[in-house]
Every structure is written in structure tokens, then in C-alpha cells.
Protein backbone atom coordinates (compact mmCIF):
# COMPACT_ATOMS: atom_id res chain seq x y z
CA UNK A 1 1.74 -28.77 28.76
CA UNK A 2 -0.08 -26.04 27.33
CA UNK A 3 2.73 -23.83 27.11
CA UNK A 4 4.79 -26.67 25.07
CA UNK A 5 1.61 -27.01 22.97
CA UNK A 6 1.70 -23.33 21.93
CA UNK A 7 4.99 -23.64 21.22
CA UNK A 8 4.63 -26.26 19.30
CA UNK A 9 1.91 -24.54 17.41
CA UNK A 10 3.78 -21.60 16.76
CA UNK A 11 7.27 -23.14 15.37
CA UNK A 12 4.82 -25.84 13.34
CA UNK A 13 2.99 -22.28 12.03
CA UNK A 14 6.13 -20.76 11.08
CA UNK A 15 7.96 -23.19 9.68
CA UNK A 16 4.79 -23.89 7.55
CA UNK A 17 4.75 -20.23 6.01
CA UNK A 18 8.98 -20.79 5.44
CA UNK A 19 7.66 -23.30 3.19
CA UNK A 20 5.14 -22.35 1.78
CA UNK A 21 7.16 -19.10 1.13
CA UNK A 22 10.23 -21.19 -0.58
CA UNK A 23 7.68 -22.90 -2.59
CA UNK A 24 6.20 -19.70 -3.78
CA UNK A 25 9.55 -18.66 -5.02
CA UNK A 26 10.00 -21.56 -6.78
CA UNK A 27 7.19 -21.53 -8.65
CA UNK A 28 7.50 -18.43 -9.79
CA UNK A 29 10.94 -18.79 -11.12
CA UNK A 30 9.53 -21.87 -12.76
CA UNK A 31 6.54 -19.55 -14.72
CA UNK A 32 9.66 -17.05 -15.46
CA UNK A 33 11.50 -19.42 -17.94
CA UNK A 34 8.32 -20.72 -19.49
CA UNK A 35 6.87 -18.91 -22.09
CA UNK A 36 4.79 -16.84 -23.03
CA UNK A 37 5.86 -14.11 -21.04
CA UNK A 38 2.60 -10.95 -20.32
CA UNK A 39 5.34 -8.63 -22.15
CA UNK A 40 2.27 -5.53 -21.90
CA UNK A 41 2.23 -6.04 -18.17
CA UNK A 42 6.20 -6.73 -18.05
CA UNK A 43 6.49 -3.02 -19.95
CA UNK A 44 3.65 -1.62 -17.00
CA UNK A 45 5.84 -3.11 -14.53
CA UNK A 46 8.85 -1.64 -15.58
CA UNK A 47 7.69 1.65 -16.12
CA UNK A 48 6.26 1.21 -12.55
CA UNK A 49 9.10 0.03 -10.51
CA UNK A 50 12.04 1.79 -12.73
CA UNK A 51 10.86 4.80 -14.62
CA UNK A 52 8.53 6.35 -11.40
CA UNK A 53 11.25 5.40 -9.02
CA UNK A 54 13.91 7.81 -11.06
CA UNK A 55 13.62 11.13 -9.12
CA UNK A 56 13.72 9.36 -5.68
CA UNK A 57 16.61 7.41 -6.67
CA UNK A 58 18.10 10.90 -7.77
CA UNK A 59 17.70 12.30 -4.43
CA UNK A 60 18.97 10.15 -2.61
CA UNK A 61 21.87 9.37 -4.67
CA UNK A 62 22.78 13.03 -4.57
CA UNK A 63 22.27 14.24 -1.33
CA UNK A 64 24.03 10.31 -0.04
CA UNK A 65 27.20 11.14 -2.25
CA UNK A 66 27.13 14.92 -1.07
CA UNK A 67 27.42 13.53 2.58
CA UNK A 68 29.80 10.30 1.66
CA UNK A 69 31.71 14.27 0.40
CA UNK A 70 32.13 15.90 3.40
CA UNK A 71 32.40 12.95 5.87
CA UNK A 72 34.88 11.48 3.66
CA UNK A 73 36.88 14.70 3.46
CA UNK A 74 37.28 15.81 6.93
CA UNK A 75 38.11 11.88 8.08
CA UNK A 76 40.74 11.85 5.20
CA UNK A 77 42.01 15.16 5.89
CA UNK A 78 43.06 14.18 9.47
CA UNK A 79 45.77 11.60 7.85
CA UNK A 80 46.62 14.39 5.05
CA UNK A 81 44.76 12.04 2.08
CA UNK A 82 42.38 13.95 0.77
CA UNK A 83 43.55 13.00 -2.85
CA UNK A 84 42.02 9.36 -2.12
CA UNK A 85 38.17 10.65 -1.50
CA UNK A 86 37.67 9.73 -4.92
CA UNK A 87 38.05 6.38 -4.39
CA UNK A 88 36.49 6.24 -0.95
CA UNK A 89 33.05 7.88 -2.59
CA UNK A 90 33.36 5.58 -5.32
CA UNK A 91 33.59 2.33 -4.04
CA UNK A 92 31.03 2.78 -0.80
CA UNK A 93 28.40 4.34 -2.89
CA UNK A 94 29.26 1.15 -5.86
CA UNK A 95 29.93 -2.22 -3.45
CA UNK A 96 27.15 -0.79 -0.44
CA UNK A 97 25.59 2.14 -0.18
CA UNK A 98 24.15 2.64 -3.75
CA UNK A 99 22.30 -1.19 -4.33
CA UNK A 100 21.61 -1.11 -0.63
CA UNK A 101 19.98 2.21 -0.52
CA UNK A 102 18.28 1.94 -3.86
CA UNK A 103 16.36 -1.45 -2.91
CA UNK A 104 15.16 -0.32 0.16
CA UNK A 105 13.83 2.65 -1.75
CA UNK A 106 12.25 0.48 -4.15
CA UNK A 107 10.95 -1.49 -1.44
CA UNK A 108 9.12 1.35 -0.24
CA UNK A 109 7.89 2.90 -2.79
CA UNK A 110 7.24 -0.28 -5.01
CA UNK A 111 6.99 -3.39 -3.54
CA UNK A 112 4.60 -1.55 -1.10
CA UNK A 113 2.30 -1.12 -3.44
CA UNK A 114 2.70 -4.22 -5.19
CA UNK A 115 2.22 -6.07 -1.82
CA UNK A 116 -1.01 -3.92 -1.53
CA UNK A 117 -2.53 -4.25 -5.34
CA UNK A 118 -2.34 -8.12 -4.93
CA UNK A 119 -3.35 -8.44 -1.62
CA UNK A 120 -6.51 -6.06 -2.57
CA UNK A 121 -6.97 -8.54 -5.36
CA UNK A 122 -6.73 -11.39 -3.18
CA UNK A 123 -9.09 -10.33 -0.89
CA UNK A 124 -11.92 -9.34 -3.39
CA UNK A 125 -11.59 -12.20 -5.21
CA UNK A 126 -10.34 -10.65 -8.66
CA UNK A 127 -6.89 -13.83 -8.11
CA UNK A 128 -10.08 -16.78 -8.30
CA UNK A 129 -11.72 -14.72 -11.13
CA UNK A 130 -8.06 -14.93 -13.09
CA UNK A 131 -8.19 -18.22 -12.54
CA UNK A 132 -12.16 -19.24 -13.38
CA UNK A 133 -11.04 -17.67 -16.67
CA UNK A 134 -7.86 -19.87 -17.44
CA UNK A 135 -5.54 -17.64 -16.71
CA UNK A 136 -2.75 -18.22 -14.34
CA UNK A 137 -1.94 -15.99 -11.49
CA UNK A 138 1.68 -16.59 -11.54
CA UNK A 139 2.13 -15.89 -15.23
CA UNK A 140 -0.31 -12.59 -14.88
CA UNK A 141 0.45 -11.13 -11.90
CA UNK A 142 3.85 -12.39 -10.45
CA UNK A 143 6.56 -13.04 -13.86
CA UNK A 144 6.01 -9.61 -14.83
CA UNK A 145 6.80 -7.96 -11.48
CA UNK A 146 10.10 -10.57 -11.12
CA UNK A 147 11.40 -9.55 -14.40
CA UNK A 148 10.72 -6.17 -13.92
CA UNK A 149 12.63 -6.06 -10.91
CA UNK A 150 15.51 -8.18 -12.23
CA UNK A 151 15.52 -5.54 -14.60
CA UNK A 152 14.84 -2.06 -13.55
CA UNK A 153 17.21 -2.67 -9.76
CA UNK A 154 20.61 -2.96 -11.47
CA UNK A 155 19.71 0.50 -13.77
CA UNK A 156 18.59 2.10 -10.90
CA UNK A 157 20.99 1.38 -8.91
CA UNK A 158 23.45 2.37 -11.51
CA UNK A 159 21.65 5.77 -11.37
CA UNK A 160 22.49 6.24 -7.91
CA UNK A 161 25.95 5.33 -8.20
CA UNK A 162 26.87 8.37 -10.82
CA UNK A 163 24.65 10.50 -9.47
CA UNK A 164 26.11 9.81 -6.32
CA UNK A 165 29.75 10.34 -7.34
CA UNK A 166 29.13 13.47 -9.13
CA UNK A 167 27.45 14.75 -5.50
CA UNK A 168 30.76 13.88 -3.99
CA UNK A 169 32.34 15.47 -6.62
CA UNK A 170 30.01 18.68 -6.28
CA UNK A 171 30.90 18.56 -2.43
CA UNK A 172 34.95 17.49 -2.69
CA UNK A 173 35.78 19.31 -5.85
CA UNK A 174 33.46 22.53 -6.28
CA UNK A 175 33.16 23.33 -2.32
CA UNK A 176 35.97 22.12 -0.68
CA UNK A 177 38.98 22.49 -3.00
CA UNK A 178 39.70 18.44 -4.05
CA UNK A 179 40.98 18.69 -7.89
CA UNK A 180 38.49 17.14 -10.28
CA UNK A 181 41.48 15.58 -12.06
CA UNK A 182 42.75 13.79 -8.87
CA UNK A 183 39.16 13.16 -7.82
CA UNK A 184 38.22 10.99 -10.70
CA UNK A 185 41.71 10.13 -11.63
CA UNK A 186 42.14 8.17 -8.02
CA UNK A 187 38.90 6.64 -8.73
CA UNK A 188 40.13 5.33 -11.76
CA UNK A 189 42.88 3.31 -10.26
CA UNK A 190 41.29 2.36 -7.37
CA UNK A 191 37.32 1.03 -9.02
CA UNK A 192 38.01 -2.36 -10.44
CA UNK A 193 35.57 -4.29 -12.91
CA UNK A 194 35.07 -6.67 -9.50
CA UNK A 195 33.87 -3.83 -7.42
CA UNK A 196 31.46 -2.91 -10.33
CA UNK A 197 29.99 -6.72 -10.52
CA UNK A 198 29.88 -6.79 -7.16
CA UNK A 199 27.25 -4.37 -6.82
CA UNK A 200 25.58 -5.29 -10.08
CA UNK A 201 25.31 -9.11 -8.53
CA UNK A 202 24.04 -7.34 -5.08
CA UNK A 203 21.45 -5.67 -7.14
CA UNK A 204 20.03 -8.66 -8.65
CA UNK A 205 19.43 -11.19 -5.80
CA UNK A 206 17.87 -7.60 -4.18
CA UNK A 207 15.49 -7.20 -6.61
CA UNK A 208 14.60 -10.96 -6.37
CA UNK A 209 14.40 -10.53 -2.68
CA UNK A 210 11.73 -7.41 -3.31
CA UNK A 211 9.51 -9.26 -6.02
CA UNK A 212 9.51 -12.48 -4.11
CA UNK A 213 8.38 -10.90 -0.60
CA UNK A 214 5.99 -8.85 -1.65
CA UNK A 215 4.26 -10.65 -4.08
CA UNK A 216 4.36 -13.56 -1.71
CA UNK A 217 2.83 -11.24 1.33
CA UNK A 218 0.25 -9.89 -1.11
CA UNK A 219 -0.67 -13.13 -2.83
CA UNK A 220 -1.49 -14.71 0.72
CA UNK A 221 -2.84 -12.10 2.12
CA UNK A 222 -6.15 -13.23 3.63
CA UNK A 223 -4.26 -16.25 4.76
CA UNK A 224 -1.71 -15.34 6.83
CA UNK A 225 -2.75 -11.47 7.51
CA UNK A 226 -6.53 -11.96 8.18
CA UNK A 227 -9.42 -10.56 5.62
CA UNK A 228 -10.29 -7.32 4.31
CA UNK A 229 -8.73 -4.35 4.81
CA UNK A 230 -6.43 -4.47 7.94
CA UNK A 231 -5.50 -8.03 6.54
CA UNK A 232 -4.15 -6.20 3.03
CA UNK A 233 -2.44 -3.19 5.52
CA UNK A 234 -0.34 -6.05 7.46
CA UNK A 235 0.82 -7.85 4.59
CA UNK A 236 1.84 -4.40 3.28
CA UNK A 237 3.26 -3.80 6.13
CA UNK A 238 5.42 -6.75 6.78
CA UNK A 239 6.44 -6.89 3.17
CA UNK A 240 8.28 -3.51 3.40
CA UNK A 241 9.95 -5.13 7.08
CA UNK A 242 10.36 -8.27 5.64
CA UNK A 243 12.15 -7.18 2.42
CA UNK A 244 13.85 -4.57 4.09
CA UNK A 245 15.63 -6.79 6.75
CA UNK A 246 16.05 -9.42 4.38
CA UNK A 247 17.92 -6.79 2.22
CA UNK A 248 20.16 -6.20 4.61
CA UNK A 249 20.65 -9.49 5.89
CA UNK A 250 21.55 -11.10 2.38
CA UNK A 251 24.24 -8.04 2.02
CA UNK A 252 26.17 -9.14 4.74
CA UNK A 253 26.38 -12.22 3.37
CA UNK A 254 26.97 -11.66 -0.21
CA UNK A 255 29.73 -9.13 1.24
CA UNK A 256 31.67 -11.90 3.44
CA UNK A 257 31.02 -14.05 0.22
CA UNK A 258 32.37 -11.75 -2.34
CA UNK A 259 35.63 -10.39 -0.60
């Protein structure tokens, strides 16, 4: 019986935090639509999340399309259609690779340390100061952090996608001998509008994914993590899993979904 009883206590604990979780989300999407909206922290936040992620997202764009490059050509090149690694750079790096990649970079670099400023503000009580002094913690620390992702994902991922192609390019054209004219020319008749939405729409629910989990993990940190500071490194911890698997989880589906 005891063995049932922890078992019961450990669905019941889970399926508690799932709710509690789905609640959290919903609330915050509710503060998003009503207004006002903390446009000063919104501008912080997107600075944060889009303008001080740009030279990761660079490098990883480049050096992933310089590899989609060279993999790309010698598979092609074994069937004699090397004129088609346009198109095969192209639409990984735009339908997976780039809003894939470029969330989970996010996620580490960002929603780490959003996870970790809330959860530090959590724990020292700064979230029940906000809210002695009328303020609401949603509107103040949460909105601004949604929007800016909603925001800053799709540009950055859009980043990564040219400066991903023009690495393949760099690789394919420049180094081993694909024609820049049949290299982007392919590309052109093989990249629909669809493929480009797709990743756009990919890009979206991933920045929701990213804002949600780690504000949520932060926000409750010296709930569900424990106090102080190992409490704070947990939830910053799990927020980067969480988000991470989540990420890739929701892209599978979104993919099956889309096709």
C-alpha cells in the first residue's frame, strides 16, 4: 500500500504542476491583450532576447549552412545533382534547422537567464514587493518577455536562415565549384511562400514555448524547486530541459501537421 500511495502522490503532484502550468499560460496571454502594455520593459526585453542574441545566431547560422554545404554536396554528387543543393540548403535550414536551432539558442542564452532573474526575484521577495505596491507581476515581469519573444524569434530566426544560405553558398559555390546562378536560381523554384510560413509559424509557437517555460519555472521557483539558491539553479535548469524538449517535441508535431 505504500508503494500505491507514493504513486499516487507523485501522479496527483504532477498533474497538479500540468495545471498549474496551463493556468499560468493562460493568464498570461490574458494580461497580453489587456492594456497597458510596460512598453520600456517590452523595448529591454527585446533588446535582451533579440539584439544580444545576434552574433550567436550568426554563428551558428553560418557555420550550420557551411556544413548543410558540404554534406549536401557530396550526398548529391553521388546521384550526379549537385545543381539541386540550392534547394536542399534552403529549405532544411527554412522549414527545420534554422527556427529549431535558433530557439534552442535562445533558450540558452535567454530564457536561462530569464528563468534565473525571476526566480532570484521570487525567492527574495522583490515578486510580493511588486505586488504590496499595486503592481501586477504578470503585466511587469511576464507580458513583456512574451511579446518580446513573439517578436524577436521569427527575426532571428530569419537571420539564421540567410546567413545560413549564404554559408552554403560560401561552401557550394566559392569552394566547391556549384554556380551561384544555379545555386540560387534552383532555390528559387523550389522555396515556396508555404515553406517560408511554415517556419515563420514554427517560430512563433517556439518563442511562446520559451517565454511560457521559463517564466513559469522562474515565477515558481521556491515552490516547486525548493528555496534559495539551489532552488533558483533547478528551475534554471529545468527551464532550459524543459523548453528545449518541448521545442523539439512541438516540431514534430507542427511538421506532421503542416505537410
Amino acid at each position: 500500500m505504500n508503494a500505491v500511495r507514493k504513486l499516487g502522490t507523485y501522479t496527483l503532484g504532477h498533474l497538479y504542476r500540468m495545471g498549474t502550468m496551463g493556468l499560468f499560460l493562460v493568464r498570461m496571454l490574458v494580461y497580453t491583450v489587456i492594456p497597458p502594455v510596460k512598453f520600456t520593459r517590452l523595448l529591454r526585453q527585446i533588446r535582451f532576447i533579440g539584439f544580444q542574441s545576434l552574433l550567436v545566431i550568426f554563428l551558428t547560422g553560418a557555420f550550420s549552412g557551411m556544413v548543410l554545404g558540404f554534406q549536401g554536396f557530396y550526398t548529391l554528387s553521388r546521384f550526379g545533382s549537385e545543381a539541386f543543393l540550392g534547394p536542399m540548403v534552403g529549405l532544411s535550414l527554412i522549414k527545420e534547422l534554422g527556427p529549431v536551432i535558433t530557439a534552442l539558442m535562445v533558450t540558452g542564452r535567454a530564457g536561462s537567464a530569464i528563468a534565473a532573474e525571476i526566480g532570484i526575484m521570487r525567492i527574495s521577495e522583490q515578486v510580493d514587493a511588486l505586488e504590496l505596491m499595486g503592481l501586477n507581476p504578470y503585466r511587469y515581469l511576464m507580458v513583456p518577455n512574451f511579446l518580446a519573444a513573439l517578436i524577436c524569434l521569427p527575426l532571428l530566426t530569419a537571420l539564421f536562415d540567410v546567413v545560413g544560405i549564404f554559408g552554403g553558398y560560401m561552401i557550394g559555390g566559392k569552394l566547391l565549384g556549384v554556380g551561384s546562378g544555379t545555386y540560387f536560381m534552383e532555390m528559387a523554384n523550389y522555396v515556396e511562400m508555404s515553406d517560408i510560413m511554415e517556419g515563420v509559424y514554427k517560430s512563433l509557437s517556439f518563442g511562446i514555448i520559451i517565454s511560457w517555460v521559463c517564466c513559469f519555472k522562474g515565477f515558481y521557483a521556491s515552490i516547486f524547486t525548493g528555496f534559495g539558491a539551489e532552488g533558483v539553479s533547478k528551475a534554471t535548469t529545468q527551464a532550459v530541459v524543459l523548453s528545449s524538449v518541448l521545442i523539439l517535441v512541438w516540431d514534430y508535431f507542427m511538421t506532421s501537421l503542416l505537410f
